[in-house]
Protein backbone atom coordinates (compact mmCIF):
# COMPACT_ATOMS: atom_id res chain seq x y z
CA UNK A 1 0.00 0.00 0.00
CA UNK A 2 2.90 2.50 0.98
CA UNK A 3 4.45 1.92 -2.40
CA UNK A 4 0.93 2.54 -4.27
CA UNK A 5 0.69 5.82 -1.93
CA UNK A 6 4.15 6.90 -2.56
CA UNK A 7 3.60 6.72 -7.02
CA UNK A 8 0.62 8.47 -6.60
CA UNK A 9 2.59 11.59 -4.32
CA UNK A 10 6.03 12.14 -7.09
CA UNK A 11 5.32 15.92 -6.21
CA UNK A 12 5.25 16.42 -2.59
CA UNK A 13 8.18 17.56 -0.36
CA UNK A 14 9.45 14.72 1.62
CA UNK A 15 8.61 15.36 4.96
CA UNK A 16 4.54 16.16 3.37
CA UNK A 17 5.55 12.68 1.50
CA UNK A 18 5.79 11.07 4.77
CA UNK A 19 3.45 12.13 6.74
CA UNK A 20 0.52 11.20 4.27
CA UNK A 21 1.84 8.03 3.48
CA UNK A 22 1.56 7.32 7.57
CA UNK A 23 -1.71 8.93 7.59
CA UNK A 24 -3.22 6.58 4.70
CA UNK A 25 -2.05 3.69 6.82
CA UNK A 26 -3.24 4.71 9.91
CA UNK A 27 -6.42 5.24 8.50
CA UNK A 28 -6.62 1.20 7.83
CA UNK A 29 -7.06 1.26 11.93
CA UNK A 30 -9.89 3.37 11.73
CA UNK A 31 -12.08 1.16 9.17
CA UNK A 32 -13.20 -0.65 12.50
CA UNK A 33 -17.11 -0.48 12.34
CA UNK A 34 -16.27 -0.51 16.13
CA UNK A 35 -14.14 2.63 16.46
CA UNK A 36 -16.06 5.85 17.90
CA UNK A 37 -15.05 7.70 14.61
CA UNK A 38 -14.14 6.52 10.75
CA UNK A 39 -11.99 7.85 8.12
CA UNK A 40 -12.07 6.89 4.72
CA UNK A 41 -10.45 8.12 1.73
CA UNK A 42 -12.94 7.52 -1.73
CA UNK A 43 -11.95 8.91 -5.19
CA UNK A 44 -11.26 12.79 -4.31
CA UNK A 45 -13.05 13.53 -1.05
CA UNK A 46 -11.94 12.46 2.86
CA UNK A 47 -15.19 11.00 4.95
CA UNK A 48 -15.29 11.46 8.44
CA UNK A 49 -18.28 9.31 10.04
CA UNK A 50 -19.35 9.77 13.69
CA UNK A 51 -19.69 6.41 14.90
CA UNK A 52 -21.77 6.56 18.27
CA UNK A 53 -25.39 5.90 16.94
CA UNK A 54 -25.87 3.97 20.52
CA UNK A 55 -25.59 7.42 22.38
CA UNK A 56 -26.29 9.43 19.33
CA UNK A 57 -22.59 10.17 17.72
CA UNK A 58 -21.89 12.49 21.09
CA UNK A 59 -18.41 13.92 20.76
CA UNK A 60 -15.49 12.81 23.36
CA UNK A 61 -11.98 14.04 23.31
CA UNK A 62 -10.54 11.19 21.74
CA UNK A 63 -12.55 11.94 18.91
CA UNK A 64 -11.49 15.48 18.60
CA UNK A 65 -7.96 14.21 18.62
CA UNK A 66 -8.71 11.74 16.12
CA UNK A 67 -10.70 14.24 13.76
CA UNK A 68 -8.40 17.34 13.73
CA UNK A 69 -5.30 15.80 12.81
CA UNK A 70 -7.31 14.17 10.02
CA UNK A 71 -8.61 17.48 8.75
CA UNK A 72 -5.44 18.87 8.78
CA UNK A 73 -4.10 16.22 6.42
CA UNK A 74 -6.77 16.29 4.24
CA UNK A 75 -6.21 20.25 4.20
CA UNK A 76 -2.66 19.51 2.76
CA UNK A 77 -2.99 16.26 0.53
CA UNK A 78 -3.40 17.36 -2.97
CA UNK A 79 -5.06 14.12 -3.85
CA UNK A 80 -7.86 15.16 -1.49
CA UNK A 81 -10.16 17.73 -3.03
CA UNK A 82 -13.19 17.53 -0.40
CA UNK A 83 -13.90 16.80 3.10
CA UNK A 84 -17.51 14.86 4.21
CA UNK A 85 -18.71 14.26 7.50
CA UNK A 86 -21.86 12.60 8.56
CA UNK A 87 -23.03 10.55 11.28
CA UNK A 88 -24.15 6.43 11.72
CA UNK A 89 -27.58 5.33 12.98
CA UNK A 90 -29.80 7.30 11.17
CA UNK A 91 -30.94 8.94 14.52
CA UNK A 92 -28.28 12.42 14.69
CA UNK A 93 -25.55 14.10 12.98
CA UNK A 94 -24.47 14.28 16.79
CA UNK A 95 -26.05 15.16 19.71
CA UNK A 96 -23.22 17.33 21.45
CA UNK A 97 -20.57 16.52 23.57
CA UNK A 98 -20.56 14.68 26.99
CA UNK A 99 -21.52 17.12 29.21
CA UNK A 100 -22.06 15.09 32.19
CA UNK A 101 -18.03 13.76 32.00
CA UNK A 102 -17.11 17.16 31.46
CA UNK A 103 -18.99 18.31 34.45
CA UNK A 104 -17.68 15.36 36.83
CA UNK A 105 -14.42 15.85 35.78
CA UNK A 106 -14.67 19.87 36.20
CA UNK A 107 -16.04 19.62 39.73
CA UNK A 108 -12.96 17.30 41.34
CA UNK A 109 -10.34 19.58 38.95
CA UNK A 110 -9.79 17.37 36.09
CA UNK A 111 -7.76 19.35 33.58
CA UNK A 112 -9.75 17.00 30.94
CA UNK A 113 -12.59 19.88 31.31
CA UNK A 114 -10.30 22.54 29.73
CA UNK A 115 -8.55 20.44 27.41
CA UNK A 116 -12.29 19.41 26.05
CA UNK A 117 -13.09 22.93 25.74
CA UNK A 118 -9.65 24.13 24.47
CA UNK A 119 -9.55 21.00 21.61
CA UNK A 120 -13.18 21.33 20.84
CA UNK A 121 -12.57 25.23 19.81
CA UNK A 122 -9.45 24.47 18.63
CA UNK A 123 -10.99 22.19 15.66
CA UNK A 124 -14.15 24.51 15.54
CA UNK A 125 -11.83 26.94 14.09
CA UNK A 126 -10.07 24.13 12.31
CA UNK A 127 -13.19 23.23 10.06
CA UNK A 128 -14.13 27.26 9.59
CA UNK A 129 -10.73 28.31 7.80
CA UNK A 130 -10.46 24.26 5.98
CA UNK A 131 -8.94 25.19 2.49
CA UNK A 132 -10.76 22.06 0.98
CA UNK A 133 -14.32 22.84 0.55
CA UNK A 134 -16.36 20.93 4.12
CA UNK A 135 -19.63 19.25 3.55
CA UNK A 136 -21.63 18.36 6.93
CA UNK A 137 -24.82 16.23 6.14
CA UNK A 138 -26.43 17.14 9.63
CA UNK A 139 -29.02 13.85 9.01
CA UNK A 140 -30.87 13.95 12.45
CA UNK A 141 -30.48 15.17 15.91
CA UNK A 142 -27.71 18.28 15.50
CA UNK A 143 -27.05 20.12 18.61
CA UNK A 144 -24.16 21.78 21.02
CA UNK A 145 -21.41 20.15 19.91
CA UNK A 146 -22.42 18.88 16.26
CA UNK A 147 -23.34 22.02 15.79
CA UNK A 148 -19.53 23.03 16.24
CA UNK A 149 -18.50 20.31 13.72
CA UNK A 150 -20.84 21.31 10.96
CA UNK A 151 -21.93 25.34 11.16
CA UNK A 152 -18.53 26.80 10.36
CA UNK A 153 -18.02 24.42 7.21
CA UNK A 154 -18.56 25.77 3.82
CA UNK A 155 -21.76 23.60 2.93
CA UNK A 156 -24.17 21.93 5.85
CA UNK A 157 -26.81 19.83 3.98
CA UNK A 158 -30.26 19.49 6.38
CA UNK A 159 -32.76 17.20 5.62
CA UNK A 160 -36.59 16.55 6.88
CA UNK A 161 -35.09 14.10 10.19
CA UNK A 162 -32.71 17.36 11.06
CA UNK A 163 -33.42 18.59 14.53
CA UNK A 164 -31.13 21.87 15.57
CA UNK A 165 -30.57 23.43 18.22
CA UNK A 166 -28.25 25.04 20.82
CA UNK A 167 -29.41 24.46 24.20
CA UNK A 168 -26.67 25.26 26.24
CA UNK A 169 -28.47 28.04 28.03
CA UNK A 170 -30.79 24.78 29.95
CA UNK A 171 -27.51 23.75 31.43
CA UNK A 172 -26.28 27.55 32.22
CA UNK A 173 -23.57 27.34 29.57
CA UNK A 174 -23.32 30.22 26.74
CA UNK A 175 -23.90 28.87 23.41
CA UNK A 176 -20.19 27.90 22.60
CA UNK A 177 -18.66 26.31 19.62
CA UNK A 178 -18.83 29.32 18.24
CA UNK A 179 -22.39 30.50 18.97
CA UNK A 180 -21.20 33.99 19.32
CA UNK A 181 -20.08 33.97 16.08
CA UNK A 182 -22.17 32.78 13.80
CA UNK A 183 -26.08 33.10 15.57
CA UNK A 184 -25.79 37.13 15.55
CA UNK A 185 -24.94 36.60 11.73
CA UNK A 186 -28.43 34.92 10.74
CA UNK A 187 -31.81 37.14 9.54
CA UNK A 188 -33.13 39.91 12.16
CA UNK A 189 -32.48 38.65 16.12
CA UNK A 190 -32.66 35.12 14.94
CA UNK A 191 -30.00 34.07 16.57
CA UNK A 192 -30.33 36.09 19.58
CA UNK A 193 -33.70 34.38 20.16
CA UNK A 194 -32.13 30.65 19.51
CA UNK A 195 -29.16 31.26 21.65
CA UNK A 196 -31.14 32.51 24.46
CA UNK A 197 -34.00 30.05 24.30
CA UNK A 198 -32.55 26.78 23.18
CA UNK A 199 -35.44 26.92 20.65
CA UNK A 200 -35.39 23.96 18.26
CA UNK A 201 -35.80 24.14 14.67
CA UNK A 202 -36.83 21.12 12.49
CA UNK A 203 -36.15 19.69 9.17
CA UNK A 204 -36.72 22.78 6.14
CA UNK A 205 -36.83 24.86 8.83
CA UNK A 206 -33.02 24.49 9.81
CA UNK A 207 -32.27 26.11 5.91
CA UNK A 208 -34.58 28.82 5.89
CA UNK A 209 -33.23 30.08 9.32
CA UNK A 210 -29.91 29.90 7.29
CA UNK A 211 -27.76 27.07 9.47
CA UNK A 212 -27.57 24.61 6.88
CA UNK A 213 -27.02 25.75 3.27
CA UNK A 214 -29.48 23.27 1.33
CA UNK A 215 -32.39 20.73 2.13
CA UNK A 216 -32.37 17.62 0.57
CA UNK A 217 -34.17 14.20 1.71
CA UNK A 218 -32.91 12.28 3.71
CA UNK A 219 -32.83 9.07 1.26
CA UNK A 220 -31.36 11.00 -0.98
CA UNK A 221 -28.36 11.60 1.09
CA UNK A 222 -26.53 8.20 0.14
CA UNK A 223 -26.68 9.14 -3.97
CA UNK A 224 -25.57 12.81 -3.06
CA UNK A 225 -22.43 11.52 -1.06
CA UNK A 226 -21.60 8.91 -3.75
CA UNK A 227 -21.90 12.15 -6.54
CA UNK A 228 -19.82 14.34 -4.66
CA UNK A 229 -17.30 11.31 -4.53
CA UNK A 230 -17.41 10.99 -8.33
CA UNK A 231 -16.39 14.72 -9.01
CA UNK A 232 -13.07 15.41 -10.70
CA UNK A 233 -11.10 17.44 -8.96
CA UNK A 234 -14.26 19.19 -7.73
CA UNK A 235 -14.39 23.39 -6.62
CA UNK A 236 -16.31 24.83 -4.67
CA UNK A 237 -18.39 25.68 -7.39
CA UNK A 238 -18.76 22.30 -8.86
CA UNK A 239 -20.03 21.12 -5.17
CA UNK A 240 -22.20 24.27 -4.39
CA UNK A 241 -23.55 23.11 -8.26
CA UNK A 242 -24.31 19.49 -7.47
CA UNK A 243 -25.97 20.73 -3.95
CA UNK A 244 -28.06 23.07 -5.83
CA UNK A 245 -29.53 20.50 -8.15
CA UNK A 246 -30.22 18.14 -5.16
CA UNK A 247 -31.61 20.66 -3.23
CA UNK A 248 -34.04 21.92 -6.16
CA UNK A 249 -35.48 18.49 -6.84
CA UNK A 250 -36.75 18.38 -2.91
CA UNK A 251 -40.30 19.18 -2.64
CA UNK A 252 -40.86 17.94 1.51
CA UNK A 253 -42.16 21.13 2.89
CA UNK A 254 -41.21 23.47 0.29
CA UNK A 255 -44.31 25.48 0.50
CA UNK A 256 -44.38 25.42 4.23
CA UNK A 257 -43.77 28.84 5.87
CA UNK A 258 -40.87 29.32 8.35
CA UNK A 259 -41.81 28.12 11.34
CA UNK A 260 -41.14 31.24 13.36
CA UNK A 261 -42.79 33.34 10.93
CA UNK A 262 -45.55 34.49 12.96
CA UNK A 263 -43.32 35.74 15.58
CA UNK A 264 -40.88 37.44 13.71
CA UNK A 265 -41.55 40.72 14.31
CA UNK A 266 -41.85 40.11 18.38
CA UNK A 267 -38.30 38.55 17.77
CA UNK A 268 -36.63 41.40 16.42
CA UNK A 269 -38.43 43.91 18.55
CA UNK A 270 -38.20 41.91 22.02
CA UNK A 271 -34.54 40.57 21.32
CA UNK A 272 -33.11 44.12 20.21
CA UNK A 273 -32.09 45.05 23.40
CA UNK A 274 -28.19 45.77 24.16
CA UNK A 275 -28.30 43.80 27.65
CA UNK A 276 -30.66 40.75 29.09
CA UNK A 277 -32.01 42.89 31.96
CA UNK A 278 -33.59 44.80 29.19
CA UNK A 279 -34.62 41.95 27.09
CA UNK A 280 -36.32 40.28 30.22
CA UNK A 281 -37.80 44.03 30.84
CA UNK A 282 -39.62 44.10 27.56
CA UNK A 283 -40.73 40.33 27.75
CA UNK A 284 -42.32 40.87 30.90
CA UNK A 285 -43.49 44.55 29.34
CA UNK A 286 -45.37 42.51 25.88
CA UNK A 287 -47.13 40.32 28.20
CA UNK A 288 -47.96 37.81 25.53
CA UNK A 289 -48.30 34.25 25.69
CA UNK A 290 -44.99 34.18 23.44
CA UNK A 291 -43.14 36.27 25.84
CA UNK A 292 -43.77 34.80 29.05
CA UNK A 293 -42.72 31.09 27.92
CA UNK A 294 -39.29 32.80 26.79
CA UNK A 295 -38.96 34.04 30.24
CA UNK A 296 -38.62 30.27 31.56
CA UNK A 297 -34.31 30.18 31.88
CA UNK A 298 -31.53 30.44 33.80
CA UNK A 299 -27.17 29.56 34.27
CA UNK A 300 -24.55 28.16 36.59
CA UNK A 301 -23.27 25.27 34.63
CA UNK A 302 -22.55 22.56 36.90
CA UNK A 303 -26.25 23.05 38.39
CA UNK A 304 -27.35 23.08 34.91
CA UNK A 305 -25.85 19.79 34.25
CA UNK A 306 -27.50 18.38 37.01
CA UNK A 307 -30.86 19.53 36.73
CA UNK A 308 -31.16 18.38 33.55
CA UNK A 309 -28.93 15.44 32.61
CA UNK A 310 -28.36 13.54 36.20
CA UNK A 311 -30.67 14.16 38.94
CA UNK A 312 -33.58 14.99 36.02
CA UNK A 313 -35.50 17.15 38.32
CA UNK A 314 -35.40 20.16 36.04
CA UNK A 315 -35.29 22.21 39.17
CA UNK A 316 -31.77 24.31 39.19
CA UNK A 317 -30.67 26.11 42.11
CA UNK A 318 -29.09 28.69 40.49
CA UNK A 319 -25.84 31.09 41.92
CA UNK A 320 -26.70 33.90 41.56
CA UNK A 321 -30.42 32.99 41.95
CA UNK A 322 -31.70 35.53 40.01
CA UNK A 323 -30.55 37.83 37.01
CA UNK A 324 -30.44 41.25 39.03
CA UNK A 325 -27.79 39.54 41.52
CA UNK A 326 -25.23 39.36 38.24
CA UNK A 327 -22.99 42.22 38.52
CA UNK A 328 -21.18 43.79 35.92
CA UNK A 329 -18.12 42.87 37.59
CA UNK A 330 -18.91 39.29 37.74
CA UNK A 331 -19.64 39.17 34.00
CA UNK A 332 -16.12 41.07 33.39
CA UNK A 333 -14.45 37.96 35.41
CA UNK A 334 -16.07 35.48 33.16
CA UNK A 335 -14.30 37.35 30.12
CA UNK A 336 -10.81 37.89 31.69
CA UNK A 337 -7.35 37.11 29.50
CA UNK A 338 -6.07 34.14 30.78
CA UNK A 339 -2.59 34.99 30.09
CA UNK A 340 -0.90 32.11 28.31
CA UNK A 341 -3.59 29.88 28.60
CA UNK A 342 -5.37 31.78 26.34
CA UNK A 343 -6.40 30.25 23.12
CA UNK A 344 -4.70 31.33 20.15
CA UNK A 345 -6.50 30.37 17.37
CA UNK A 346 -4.59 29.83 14.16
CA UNK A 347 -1.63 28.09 15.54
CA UNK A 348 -0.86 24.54 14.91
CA UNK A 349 -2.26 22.20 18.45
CA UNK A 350 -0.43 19.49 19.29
CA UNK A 351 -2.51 16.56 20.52
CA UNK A 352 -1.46 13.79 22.84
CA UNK A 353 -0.59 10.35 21.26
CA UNK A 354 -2.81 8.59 23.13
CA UNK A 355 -6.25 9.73 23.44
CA UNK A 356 -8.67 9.25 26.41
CA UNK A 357 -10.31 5.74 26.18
CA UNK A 358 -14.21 5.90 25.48
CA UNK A 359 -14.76 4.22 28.87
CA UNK A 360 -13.89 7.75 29.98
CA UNK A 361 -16.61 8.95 28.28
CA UNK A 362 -20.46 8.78 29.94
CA UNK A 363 -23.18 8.77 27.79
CA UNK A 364 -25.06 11.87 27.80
CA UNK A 365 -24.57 14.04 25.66
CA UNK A 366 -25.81 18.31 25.48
């Protein structure tokens, strides 16, 4: 195989020579329909599959060390045009990451809670500035996490089983993996509203808001992948093309109105405010049934965590208990420089050889 490899590469410096050949062969190890996450080379375009349907593809850190490397590869194999990643089970694209190990771990002062974070962001930014063209077919359940892995691609492909959403806020976590990026970029106070909510958005629903880029039908989604495979030395423009034509030909709810149509204008009027005490000031102000169910939510991200994913009583005990108690000084804690422990996005990350086993891992996922 290493000789095949090494014919096919007559123009790449030796070091770049090297490393891809080792890459192609590790990737042999990671054809195991048991392994948490699969990479596969076919014609001109890398596959990453997500390979958790049991717990619905959540994300662990020894997948994030297994996926960014890969990426980066990809990024500077000339053989590989394209990048695809999609998840098993036919359930979700992936669900998010495990929370609840994150949150165990953070409470006894497990560095493995910042080096999630850290790694997560780290290949967040890693997919947003990919040179290849990045096609996410978010098939399913597509939150926290999976957002991160798909949102910040160049094409994210939705179809009628896609269920989005960033729901951090229930747990009293900000909307991360780049929430703050890319939610205040959508129509109006879209994102402002989904951020702040954890508002879920199905199927045609997740395009029209502008998260994914196309709709196409779920079934469909196994002729797509094989026609992006078949493209010759595809572009962007040659993908964006074949996307377009797929995403034409889908009729599912194509005359169905957005579903947050009828509230648009409360959206961009209630969620124009500069700070939340105002926001929750003209909620309460409107009155409506629409306003008071967005009043319903609160932070603290450990109590979060085990409201909703361990004890299940959906009862936090917040700290601060209420939104007046947060002072502007504790806000301007949260966004302190962490000196050299900032993260400098940009810079090549090294990654530990050995990865955290999936035992490590529990199975919940945000």
């Amino acid at each position: 195989m290493a000789a095949r490899v090494l014919r096919r590469l007559p123009r790449l410096k030796p070091l770049n020579r090297l490393q891809v050949i080792l890459q192609h062969l590790k990737m042999s190890k990671h054809t195991d329909s048991t392994a948490e996450v699969l990479f596969e080379r076919r014609g001109a375009a890398g596959i990453i599959t997500l390979n958790r349907p049991k717990i619905l593809n959540a994300l662990t850190i020894s997948m994030i060390r297994q996926i960014y490397p890969q990426i980066k590869t990809w990024e500077q194999d000339p053989e590989t045009f394209l990048i695809i990643i999609k998840g098993t089970g036919g359930k979700a694209f992936c669900a998010g990451g495990d929370i609840r190990a994150i949150a165990d771990a953070g409470k006894v002062g497990d560095r493995m809670t910042k080096d999630f974070f850290r790694e997560e962001y780290t290949l967040n930014n890693a997919i947003g500035t990919c040179k290849k063209p990045y096609v996410a077919l978010i098939d399913g359940i597509t939150m926290g996490g999976g957002v991160g892995l798909s949102v910040h691609g160049h094409f994210r492909v939705a179809t009628e089983k896609t269920l989005f959403a960033m729901p951090e806020t229930a747990i009293g976590l900000f909307p991360d993996v780049g929430g703050g990026y890319f939610l205040p970029r959508l129509s109006g106070k879209i994102g402002y509203y989904l951020a702040l909510t954890g508002f879920r958005l199905k199927g045609r629903d997740v395009q029209k808001a502008g998260i994914a880029t196309h709709f196409v039908e779920s079934e469909k989604l196994p002729a797509l992948e094989e026609d992006l495979i078949a493209l010759k030395s595809p572009s962007t423009e040659s993908i964006a093309d074949l996307l377009n034509s797929y995403h034409v030909k889908s009729k599912i709810d194509q005359e169905k109105e957005f579903v947050l149509d009828e509230h648009m204008e409360k959206i961009n009027s209630l969620f124009s405010a500069n700070n939340m005490e105002e926001i929750v000031k003209k909620l309460k102000q409107d009155g409506s049934a629409f306003a008071i169910k967005q009043l319903e939510r609160g932070h603290d991200f450990y109590e979060g965590v085990r409201a909703v994913l361990i004890d299940k009583d959906q009862s936090p005990r917040w700290k601060p208990a209420a939104l007046e108690e947060v002072s502007d000084e504790f806000v301007d804690d949260c966004f302190k420089p962490l000196g050299t422990n900032d993260l400098k996005l940009g810079e090549e990350v090294t990654v530990p050889e050995l990865p955290l086993s999936a035992e490590q891992s529990v199975h919940c996922c945000r």
